[in-house]
Protein backbone atom coordinates (compact mmCIF):
# COMPACT_ATOMS: atom_id res chain seq x y z
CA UNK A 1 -119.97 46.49 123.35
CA UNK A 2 -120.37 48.08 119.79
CA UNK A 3 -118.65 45.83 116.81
CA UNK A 4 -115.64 47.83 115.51
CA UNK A 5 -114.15 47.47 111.83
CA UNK A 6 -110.37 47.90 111.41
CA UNK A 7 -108.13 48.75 108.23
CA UNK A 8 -105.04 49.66 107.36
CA UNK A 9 -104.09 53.06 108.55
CA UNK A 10 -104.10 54.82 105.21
CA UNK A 11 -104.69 58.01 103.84
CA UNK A 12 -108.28 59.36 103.75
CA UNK A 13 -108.10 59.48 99.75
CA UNK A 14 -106.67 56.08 99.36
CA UNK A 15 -109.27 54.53 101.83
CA UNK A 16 -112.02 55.90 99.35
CA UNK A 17 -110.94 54.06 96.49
CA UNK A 18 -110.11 50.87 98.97
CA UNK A 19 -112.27 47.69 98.65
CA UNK A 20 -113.23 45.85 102.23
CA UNK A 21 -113.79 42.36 101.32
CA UNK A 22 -115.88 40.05 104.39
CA UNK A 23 -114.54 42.46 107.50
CA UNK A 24 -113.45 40.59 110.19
CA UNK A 25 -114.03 42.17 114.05
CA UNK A 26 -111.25 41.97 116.06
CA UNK A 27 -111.74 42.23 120.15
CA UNK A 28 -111.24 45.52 121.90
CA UNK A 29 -107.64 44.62 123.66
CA UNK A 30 -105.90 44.02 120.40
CA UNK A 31 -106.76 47.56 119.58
CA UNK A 32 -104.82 49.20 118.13
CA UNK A 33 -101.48 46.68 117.59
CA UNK A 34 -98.51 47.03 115.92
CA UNK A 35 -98.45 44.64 113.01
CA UNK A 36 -95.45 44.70 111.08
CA UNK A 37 -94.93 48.23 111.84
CA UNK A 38 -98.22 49.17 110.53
CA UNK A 39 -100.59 50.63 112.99
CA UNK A 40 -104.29 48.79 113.30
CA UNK A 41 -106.55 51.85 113.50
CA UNK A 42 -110.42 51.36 114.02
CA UNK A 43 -113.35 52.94 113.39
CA UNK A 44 -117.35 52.26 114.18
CA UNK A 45 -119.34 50.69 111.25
CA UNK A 46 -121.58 53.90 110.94
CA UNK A 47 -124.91 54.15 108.46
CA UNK A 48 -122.51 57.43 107.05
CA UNK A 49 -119.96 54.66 105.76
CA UNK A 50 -122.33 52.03 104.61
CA UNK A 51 -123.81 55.05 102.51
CA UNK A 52 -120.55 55.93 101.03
CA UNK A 53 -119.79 51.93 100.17
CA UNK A 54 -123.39 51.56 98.35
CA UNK A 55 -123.00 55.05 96.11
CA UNK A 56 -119.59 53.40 95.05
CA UNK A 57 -121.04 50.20 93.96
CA UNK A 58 -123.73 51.92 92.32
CA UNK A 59 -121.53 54.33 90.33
CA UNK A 60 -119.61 51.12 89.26
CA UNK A 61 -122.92 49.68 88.01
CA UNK A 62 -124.61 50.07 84.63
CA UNK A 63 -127.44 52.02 84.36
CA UNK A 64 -130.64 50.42 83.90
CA UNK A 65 -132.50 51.46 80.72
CA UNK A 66 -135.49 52.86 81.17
CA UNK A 67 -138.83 50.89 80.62
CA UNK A 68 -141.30 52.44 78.26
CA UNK A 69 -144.90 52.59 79.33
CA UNK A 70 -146.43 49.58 77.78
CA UNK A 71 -149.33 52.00 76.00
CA UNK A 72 -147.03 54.26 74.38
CA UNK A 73 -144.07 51.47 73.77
CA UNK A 74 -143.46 49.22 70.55
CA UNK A 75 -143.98 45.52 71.84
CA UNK A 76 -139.99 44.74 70.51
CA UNK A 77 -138.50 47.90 72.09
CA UNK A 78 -140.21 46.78 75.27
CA UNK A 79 -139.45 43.10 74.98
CA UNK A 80 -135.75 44.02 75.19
CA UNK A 81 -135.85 46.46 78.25
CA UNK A 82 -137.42 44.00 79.93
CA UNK A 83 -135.01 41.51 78.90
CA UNK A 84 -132.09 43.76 79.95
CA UNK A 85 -133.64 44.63 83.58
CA UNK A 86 -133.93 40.83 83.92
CA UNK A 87 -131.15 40.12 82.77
CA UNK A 88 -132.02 36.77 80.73
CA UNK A 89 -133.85 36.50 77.60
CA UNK A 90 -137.42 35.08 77.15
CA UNK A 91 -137.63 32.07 75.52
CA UNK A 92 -139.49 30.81 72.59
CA UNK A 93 -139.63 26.91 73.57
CA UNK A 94 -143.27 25.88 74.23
CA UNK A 95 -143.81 26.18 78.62
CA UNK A 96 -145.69 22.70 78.22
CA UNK A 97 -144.24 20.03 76.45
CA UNK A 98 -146.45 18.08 73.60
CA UNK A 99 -148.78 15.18 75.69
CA UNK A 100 -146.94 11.78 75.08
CA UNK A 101 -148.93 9.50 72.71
CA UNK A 102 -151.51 7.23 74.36
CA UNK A 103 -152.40 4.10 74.32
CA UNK A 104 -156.44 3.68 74.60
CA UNK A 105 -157.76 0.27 75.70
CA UNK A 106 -161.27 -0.33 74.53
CA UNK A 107 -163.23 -3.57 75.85
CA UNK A 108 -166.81 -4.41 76.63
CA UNK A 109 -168.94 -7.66 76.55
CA UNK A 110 -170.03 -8.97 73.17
CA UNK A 111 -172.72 -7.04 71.75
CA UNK A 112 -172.01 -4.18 73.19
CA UNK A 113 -171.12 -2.12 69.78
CA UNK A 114 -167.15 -1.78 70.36
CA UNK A 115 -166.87 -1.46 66.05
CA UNK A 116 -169.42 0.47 65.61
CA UNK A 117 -167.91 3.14 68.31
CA UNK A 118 -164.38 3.14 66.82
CA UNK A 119 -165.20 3.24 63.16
CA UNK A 120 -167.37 6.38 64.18
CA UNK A 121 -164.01 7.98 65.97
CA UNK A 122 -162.03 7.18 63.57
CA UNK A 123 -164.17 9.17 61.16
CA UNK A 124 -164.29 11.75 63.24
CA UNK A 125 -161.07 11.74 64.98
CA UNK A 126 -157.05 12.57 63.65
CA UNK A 127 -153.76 11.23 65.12
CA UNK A 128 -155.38 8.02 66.04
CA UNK A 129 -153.81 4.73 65.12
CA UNK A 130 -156.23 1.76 65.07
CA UNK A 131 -153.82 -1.12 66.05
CA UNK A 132 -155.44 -4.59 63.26
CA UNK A 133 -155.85 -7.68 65.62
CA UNK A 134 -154.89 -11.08 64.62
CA UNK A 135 -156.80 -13.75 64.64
CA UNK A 136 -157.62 -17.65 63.54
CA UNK A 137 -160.96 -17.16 63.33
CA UNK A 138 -162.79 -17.44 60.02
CA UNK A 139 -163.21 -13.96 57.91
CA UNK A 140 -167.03 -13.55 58.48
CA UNK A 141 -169.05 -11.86 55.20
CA UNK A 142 -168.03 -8.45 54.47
CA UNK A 143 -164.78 -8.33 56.51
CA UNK A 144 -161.40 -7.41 55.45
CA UNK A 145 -158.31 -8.60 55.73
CA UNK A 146 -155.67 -6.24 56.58
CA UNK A 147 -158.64 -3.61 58.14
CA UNK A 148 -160.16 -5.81 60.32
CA UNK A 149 -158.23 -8.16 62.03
CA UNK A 150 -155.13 -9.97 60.26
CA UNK A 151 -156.86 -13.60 59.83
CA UNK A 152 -154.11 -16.23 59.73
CA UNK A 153 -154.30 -19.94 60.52
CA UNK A 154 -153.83 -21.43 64.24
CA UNK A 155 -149.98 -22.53 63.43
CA UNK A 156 -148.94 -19.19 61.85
CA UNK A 157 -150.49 -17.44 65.16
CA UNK A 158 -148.58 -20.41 67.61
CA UNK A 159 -145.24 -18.93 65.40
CA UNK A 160 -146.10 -15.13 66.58
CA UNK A 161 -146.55 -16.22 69.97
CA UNK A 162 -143.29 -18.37 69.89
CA UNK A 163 -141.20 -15.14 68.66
CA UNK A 164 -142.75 -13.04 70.93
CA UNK A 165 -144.40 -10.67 68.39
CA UNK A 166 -148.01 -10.37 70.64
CA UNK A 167 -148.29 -7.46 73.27
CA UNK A 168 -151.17 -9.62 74.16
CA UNK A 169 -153.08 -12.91 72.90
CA UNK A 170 -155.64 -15.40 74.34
CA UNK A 171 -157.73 -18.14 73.42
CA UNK A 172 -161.25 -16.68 73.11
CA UNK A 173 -164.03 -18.88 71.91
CA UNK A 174 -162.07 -21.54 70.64
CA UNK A 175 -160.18 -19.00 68.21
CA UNK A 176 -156.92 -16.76 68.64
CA UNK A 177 -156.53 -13.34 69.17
CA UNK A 178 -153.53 -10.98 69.62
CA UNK A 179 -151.87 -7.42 69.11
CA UNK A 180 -148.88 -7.32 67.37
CA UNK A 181 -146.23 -5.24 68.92
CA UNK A 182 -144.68 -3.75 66.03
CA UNK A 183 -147.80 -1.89 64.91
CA UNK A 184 -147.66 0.04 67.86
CA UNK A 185 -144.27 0.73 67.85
CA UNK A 186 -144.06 2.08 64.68
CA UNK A 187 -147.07 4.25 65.42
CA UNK A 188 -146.19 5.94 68.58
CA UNK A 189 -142.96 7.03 67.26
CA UNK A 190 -144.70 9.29 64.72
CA UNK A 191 -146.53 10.20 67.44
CA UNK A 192 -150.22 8.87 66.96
CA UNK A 193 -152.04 7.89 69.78
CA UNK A 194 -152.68 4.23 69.58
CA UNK A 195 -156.33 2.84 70.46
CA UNK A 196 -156.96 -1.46 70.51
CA UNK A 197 -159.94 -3.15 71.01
CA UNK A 198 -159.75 -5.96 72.91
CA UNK A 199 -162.19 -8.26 74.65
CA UNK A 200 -162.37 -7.89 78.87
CA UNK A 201 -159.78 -11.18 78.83
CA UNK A 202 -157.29 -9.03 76.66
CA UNK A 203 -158.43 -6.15 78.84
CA UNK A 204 -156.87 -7.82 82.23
CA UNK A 205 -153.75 -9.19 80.92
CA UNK A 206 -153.01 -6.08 78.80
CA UNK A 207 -153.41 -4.02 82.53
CA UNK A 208 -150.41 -6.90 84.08
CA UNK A 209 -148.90 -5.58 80.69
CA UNK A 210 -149.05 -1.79 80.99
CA UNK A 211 -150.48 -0.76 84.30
CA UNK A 212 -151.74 2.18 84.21
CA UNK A 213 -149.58 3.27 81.22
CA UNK A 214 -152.54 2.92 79.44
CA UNK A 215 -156.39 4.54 79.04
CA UNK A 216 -158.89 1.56 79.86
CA UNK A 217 -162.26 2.02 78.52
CA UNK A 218 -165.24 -0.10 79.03
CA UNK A 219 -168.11 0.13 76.68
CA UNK A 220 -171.67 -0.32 78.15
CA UNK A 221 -175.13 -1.02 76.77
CA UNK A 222 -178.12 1.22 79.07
CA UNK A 223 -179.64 -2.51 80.27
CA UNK A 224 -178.83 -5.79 80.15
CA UNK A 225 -181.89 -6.70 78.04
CA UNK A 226 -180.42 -4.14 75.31
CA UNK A 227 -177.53 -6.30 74.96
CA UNK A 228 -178.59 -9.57 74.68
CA UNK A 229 -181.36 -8.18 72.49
CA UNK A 230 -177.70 -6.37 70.02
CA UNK A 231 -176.61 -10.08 69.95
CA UNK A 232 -180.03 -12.14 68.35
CA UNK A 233 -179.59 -8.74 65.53
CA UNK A 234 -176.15 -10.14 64.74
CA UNK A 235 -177.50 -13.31 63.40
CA UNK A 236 -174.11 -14.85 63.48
CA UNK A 237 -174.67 -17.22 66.18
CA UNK A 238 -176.06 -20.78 66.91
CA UNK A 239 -178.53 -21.76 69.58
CA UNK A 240 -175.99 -22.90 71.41
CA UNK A 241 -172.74 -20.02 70.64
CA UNK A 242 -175.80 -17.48 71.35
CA UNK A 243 -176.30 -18.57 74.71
CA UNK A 244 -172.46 -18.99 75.33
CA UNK A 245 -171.94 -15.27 74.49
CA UNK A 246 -174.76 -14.10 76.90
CA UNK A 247 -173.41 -16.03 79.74
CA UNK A 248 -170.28 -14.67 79.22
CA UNK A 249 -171.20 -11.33 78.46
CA UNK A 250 -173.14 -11.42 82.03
CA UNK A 251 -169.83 -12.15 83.90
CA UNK A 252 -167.94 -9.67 81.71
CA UNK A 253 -169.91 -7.00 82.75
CA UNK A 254 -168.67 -7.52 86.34
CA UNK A 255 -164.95 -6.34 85.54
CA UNK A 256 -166.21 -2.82 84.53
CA UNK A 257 -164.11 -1.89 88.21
CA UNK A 258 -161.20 -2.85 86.71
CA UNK A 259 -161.04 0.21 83.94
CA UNK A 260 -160.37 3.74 83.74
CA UNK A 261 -163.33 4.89 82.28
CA UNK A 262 -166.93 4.17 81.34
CA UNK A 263 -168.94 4.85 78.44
CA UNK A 264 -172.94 3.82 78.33
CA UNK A 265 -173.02 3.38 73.79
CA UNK A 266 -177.05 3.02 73.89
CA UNK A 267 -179.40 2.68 71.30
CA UNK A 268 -179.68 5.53 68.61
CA UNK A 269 -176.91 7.32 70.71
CA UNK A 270 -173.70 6.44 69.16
CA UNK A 271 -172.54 9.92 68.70
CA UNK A 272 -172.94 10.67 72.40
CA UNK A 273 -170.52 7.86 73.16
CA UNK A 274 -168.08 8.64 70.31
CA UNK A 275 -167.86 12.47 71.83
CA UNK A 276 -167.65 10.97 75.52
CA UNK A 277 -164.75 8.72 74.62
CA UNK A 278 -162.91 11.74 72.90
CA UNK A 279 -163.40 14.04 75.83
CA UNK A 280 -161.71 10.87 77.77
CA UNK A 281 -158.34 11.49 75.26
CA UNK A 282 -158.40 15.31 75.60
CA UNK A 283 -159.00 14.94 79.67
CA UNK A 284 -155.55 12.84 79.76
CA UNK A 285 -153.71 14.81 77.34
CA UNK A 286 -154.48 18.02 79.06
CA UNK A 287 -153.13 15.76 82.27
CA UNK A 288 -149.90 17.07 83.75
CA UNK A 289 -148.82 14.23 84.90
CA UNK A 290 -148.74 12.20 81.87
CA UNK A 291 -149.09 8.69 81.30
CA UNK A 292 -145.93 7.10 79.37
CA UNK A 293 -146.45 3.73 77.95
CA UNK A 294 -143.33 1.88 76.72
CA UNK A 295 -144.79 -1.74 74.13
């Protein structure tokens, strides 16, 4: 049984200029009826009328413009057709949103050269942020207060910890250590990336802290020998602190699984790690899911 489409009986010049919104079929025995005196006349849903509704819709339509060819075209003239055939504008907002600043964990065993690899990035490096640690220790020779860690005394750190100022702090070799929180703050929100160095005990309680908000990297020596051989150079330690630190750094190599990354700093090769680490920061900022630490 062919579908039928009924209208108004009208004139054939009026029924040109009619509009059929959503036709409804009605069934064969109600055809035609007398509806309020008006006759129900039907008539098949041919390809001839379908024609004649499309040519009306396109006579009511706008012409397109013509698009130039692209060789023979100014770029603006054919930046607009384009725009007009799609019928939105092309925006000017960057498709990729700036990376979010990062927060860069670097740890390793004593020995191990963690300075020497970040005063060589920061040389080399903009938009970095090198958060000061505080500490009780004693200022060693040639150290700076203010540059390279904040050195205060044991109560004024047991204040910070009491107000809540640390991101992290622990009790490392009979001394303090901690990050303050505000540095960081401060520093992300003019966008810098932020990198702390931290021992492998600041390390694990700054990954409860942050998850993996942040970019852990562990700093290695090539051998073991190599680092135990960095820490009799120092010539900072006792007998018995000397043999402390290589115990420790022994076990501290063992929580290397717990970081992001790796980087081997060995001997003579320091700009090899410093250009490792930065390819690190450029691999996560080109990530596109990014990370999104909140201090």
């Amino acid at each position: 049984m062919s579908r039928r489409f009924f209208a108004t009986s009208l004139s054939r010049s009026s029924m040109l200029h009619t509009k059929f919104h959503n036709p409804i079929p009605f069934p064969n025995f109600l055809n035609p009826i007398s509806l309020k005196s008006k006759t129900i006349q039907s008539f098949p849903l041919t390809p001839r009328f379908f024609s004649s509704i499309s040519q009306m819709g396109d006579a009511r339509r706008p012409p397109f413009p013509t698009i130039p060819p692209p060789d023979k075209a100014d770029r603006s003239e054919l930046l607009r057709s384009l725009e007009f055939s799609l019928g939105s504008s092309f925006s000017s907002d960057p498709l990729v949103p700036n990376p979010s600043p990062l927060v860069i964990v670097i740890s390793g065993p004593s020995g191990v050269g963690k300075d020497a690899v970040i005063k060589r990035l920061r040389e080399v490096r903009e938009g970095l942020h090198f958060v000061v640690t505080a500490t009780s220790r004693p200022m060693r020779p040639g150290e700076v207060d203010g540059k390279d860690y904040y050195f205060v005394s044991k109560e004024d750190f047991l204040d910070m910890i009491d107000r809540n100022e640390l991101l992290e702090y622990a009790l490392v070799y009979g001394d303090y250590k901690g990050i303050p929180k505000r540095q960081i703050r401060e520093f992300m929100a003019k966008g810098y990336d932020i990198v702390l160095r931290v021992d492998t005990q600041g390390a694990a309680t700054l990954r409860k802290v942050l998850g993996n908000s942040a970019v852990f990297v562990f700093l290695m020596a090539e051998s073991e020998v190599k680092l135990v051989e960095r820490l009799i150079d120092r010539k900072t330690e006792t007998k018995e602190s000397l043999l402390l630190r290589v115990a420790t750094a022994r076990e501290e190599v063992k929580h290397v699984r717990n970081f992001d990354y790796v980087v081997v700093n060995a001997d003579g090769k320091l700009e090899s790690a410093v250009k490792l680490l930065e390819s690190i920061i450029d691999a996560e900022k080109a990530k596109v899911s990014q990370r999104n630490a909140v201090v």
